[in-house]
N, C-alpha and C. Protein backbone atom coordinates (compact mmCIF):
# COMPACT_ATOMS: atom_id res chain seq x y z
N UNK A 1 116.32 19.79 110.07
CA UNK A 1 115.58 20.74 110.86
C UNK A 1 114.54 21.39 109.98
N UNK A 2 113.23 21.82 110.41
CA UNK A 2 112.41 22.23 109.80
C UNK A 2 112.19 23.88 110.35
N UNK A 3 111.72 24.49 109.47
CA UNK A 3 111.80 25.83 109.78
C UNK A 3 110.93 26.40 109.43
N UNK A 4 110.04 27.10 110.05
CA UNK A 4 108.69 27.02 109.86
C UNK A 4 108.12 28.72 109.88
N UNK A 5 107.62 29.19 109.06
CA UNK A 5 106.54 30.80 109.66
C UNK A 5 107.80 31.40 109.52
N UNK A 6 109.15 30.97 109.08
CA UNK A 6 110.02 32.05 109.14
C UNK A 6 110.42 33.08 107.85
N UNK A 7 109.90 34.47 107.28
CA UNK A 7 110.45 34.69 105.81
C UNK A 7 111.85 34.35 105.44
N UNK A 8 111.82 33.98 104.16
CA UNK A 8 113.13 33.40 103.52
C UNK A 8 114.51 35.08 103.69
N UNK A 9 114.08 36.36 103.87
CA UNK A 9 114.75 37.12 104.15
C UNK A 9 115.61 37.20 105.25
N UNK A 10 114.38 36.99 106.43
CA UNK A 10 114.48 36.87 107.72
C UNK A 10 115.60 35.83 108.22
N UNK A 11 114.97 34.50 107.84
CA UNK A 11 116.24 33.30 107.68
C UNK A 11 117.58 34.01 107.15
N UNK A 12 117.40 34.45 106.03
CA UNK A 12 118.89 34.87 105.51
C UNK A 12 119.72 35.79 106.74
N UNK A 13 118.92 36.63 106.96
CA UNK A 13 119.83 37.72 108.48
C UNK A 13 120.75 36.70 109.48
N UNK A 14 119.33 35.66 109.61
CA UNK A 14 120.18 34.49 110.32
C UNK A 14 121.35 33.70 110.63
N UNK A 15 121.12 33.20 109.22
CA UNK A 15 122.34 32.26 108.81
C UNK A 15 123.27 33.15 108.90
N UNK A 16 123.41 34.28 108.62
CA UNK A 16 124.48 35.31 107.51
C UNK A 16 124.81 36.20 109.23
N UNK A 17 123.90 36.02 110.42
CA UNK A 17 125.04 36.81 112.09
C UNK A 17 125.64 35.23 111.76
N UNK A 18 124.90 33.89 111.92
CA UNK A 18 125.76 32.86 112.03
C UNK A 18 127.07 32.79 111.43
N UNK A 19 127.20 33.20 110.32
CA UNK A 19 128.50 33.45 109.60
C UNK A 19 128.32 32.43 108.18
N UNK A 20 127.41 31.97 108.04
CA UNK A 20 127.23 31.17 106.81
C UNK A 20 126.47 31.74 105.83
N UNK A 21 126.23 31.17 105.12
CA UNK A 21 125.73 31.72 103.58
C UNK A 21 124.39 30.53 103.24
N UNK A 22 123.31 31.53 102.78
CA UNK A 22 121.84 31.18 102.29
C UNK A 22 122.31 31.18 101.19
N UNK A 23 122.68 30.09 100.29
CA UNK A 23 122.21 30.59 98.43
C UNK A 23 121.49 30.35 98.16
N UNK A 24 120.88 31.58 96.98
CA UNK A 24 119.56 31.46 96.33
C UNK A 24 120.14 30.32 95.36
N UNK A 25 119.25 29.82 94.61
CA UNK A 25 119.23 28.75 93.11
C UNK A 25 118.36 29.55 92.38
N UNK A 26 118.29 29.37 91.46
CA UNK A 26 117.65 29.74 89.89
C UNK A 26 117.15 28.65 90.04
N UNK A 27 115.58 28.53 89.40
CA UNK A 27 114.69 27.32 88.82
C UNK A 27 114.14 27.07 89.94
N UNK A 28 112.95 26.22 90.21
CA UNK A 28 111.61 25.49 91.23
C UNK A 28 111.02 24.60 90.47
N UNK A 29 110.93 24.00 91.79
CA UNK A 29 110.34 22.51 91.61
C UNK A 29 108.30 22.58 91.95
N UNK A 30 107.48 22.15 91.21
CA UNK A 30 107.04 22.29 91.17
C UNK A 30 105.51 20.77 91.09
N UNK A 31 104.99 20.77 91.64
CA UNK A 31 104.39 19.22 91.35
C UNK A 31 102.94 19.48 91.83
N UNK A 32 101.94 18.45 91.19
CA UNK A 32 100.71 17.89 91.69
C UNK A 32 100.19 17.06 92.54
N UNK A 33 99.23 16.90 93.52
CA UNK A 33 98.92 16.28 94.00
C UNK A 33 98.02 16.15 93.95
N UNK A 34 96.79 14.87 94.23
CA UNK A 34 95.42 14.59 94.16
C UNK A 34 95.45 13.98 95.52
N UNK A 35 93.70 14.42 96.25
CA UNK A 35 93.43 13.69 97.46
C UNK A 35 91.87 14.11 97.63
N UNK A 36 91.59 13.53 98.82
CA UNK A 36 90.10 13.30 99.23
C UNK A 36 89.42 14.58 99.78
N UNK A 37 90.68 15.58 100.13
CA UNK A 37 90.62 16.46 101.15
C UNK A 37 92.16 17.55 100.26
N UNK A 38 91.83 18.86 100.81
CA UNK A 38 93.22 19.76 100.60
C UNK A 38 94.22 19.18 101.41
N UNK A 39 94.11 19.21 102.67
CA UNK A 39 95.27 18.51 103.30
C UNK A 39 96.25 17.42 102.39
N UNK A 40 95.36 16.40 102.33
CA UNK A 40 95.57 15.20 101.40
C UNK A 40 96.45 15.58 100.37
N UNK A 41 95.65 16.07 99.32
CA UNK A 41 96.03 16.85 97.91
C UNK A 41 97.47 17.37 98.30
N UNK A 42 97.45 18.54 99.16
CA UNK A 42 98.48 19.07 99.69
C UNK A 42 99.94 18.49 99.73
N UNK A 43 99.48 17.61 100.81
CA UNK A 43 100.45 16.87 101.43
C UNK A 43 101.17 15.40 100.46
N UNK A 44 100.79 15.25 99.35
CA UNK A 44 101.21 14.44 98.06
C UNK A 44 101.29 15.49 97.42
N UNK A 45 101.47 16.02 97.17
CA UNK A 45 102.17 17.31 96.07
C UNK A 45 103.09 17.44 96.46
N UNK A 46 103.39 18.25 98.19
CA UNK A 46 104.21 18.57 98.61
C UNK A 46 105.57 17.34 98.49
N UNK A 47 105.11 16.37 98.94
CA UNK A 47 105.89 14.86 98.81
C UNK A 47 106.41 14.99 97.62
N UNK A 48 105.85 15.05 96.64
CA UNK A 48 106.44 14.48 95.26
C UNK A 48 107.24 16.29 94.91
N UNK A 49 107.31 16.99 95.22
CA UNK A 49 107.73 18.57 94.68
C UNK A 49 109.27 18.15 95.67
N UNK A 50 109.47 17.88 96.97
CA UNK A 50 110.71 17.65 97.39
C UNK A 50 111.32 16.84 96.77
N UNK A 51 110.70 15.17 96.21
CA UNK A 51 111.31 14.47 95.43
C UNK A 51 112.27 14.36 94.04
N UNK A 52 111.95 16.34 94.29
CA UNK A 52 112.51 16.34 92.97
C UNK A 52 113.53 17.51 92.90
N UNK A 53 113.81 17.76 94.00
CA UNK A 53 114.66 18.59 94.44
C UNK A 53 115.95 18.00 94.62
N UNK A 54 117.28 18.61 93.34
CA UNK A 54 118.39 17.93 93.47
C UNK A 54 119.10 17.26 95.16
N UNK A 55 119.11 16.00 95.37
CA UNK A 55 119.87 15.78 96.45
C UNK A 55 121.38 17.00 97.06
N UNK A 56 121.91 17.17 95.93
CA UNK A 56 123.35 18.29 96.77
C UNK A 56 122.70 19.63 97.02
N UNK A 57 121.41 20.04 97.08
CA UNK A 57 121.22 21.12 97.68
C UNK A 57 120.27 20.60 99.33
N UNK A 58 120.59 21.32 100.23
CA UNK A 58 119.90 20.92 101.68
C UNK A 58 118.85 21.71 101.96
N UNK A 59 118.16 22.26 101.47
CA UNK A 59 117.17 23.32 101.90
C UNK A 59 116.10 23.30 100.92
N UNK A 60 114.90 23.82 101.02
CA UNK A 60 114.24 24.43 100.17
C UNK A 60 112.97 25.51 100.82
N UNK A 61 113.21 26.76 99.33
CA UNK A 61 111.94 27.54 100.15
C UNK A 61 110.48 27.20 99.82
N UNK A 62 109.25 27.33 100.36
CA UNK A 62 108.23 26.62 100.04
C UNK A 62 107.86 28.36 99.51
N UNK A 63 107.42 28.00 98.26
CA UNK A 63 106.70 29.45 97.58
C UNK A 63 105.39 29.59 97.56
N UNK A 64 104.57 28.26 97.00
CA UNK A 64 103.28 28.42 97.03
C UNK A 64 102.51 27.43 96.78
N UNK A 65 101.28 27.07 97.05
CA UNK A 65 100.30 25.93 97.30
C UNK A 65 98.93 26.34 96.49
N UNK A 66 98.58 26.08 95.29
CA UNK A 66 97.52 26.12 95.11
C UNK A 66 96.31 25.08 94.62
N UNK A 67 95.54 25.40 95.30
CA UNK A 67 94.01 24.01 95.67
C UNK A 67 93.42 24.21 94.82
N UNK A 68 92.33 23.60 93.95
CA UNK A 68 91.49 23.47 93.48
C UNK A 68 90.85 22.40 93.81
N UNK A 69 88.91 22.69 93.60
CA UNK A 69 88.56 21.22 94.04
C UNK A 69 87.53 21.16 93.25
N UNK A 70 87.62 19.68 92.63
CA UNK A 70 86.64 19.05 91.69
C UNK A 70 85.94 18.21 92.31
N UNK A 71 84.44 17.70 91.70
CA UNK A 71 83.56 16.93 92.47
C UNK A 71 83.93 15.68 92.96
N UNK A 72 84.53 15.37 94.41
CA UNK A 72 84.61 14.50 94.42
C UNK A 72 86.08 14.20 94.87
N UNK A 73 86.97 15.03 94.49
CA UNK A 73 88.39 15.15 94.93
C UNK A 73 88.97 16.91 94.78
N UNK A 74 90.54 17.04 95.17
CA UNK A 74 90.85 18.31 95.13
C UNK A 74 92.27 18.13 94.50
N UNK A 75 92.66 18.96 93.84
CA UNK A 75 94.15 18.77 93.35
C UNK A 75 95.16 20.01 94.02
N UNK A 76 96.01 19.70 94.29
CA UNK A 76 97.01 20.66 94.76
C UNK A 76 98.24 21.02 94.08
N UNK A 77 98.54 22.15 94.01
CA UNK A 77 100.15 22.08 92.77
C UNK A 77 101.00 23.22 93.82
N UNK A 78 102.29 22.97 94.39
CA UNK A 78 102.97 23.04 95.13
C UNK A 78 104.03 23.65 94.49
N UNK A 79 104.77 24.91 94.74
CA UNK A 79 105.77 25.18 94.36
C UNK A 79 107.02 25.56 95.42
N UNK A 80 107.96 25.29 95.33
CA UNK A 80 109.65 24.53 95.89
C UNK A 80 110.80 25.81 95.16
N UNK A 81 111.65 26.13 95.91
CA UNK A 81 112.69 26.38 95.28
C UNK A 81 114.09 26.22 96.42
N UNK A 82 115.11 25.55 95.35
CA UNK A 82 116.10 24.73 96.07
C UNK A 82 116.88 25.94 96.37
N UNK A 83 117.21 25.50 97.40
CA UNK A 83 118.51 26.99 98.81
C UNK A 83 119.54 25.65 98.91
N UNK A 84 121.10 26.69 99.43
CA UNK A 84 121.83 25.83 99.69
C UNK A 84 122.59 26.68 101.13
N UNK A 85 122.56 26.36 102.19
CA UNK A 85 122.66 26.57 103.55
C UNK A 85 124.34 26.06 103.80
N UNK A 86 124.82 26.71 103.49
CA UNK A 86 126.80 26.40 103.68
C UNK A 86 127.89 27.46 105.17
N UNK A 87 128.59 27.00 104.44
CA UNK A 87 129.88 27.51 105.49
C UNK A 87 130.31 28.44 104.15
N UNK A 88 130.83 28.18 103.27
CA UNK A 88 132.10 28.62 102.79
C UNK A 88 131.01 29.52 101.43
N UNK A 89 131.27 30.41 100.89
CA UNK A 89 130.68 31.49 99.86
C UNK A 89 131.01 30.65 98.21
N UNK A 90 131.38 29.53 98.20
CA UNK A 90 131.64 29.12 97.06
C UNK A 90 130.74 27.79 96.68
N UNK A 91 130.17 27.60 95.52
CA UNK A 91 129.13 26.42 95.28
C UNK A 91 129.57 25.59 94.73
N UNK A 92 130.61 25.29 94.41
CA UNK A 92 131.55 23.99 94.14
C UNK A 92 131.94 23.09 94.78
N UNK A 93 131.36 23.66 96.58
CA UNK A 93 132.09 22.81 97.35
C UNK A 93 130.98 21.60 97.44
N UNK A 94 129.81 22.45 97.27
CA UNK A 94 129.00 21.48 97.37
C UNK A 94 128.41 20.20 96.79
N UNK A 95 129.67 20.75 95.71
CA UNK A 95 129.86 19.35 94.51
C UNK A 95 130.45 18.30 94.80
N UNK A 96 131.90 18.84 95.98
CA UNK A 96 133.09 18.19 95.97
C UNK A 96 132.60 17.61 97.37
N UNK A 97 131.96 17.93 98.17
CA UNK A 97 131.94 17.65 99.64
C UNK A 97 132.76 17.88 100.22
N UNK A 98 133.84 18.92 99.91
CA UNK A 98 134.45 19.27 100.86
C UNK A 98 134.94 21.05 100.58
N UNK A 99 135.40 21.72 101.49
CA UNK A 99 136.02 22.99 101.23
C UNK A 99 137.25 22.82 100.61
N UNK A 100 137.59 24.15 99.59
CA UNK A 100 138.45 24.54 98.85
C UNK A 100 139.15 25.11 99.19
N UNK A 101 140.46 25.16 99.48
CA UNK A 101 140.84 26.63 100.22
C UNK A 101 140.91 27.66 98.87
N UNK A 102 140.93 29.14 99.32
CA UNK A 102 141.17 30.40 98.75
C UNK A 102 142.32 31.11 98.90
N UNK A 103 143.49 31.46 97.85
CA UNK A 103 144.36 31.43 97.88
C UNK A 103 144.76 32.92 97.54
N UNK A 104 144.96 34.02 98.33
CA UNK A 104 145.06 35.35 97.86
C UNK A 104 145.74 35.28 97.03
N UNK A 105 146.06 36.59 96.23
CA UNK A 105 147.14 36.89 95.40
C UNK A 105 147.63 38.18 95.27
């Protein structure tokens, strides 16, 4: 699902009446793109900045897009940061693929 115009705060209220958990990550992904046009540029940056976003996280927030344009072409550099959109408050599960139970004491 794509999620679009929504702030990454806003989303969080979301998920979190849903009863699940937004985690933030530490670190962004970050990449270049070249094209004929910003779109272009854009849209190959953007491509290659998801590509590099660990597979066990499902989400990412889009932070920022910046264009420049040289004679003749434009370059784009795209910045990513990986979210992980769960059930359970623990990030191990998302290692294991499955839930852990929690065991009071």
């Amino acid at each position: 699902m794509l999620v679009e115009e929504i702030m990454a705060s806003v989303f969080d209220t979301m998920i979190r009446q849903a009863g699940w958990h937004f985690v933030w990550m530490r670190g962004s992904c970050s990449r270049r793109g070249f094209g004929l046009t910003q779109d272009g540029a854009t849209h190959r940056a953007l491509t290659r900045a998801l590509k590099t976003v660990p597979k066990r996280f499902n989400a990412v927030e889009f932070d920022s897009v910046q264009i420049a344009k040289y004679p003749g072409f434009y370059v784009a550099n795209v910045t990513l940061h990986p979210r992980q959109i769960q059930q359970y408050t623990c990030l191990d599960t998302v290692d294991k693929g499955h839930p852990q139970p929690v065991h009071a004491r």
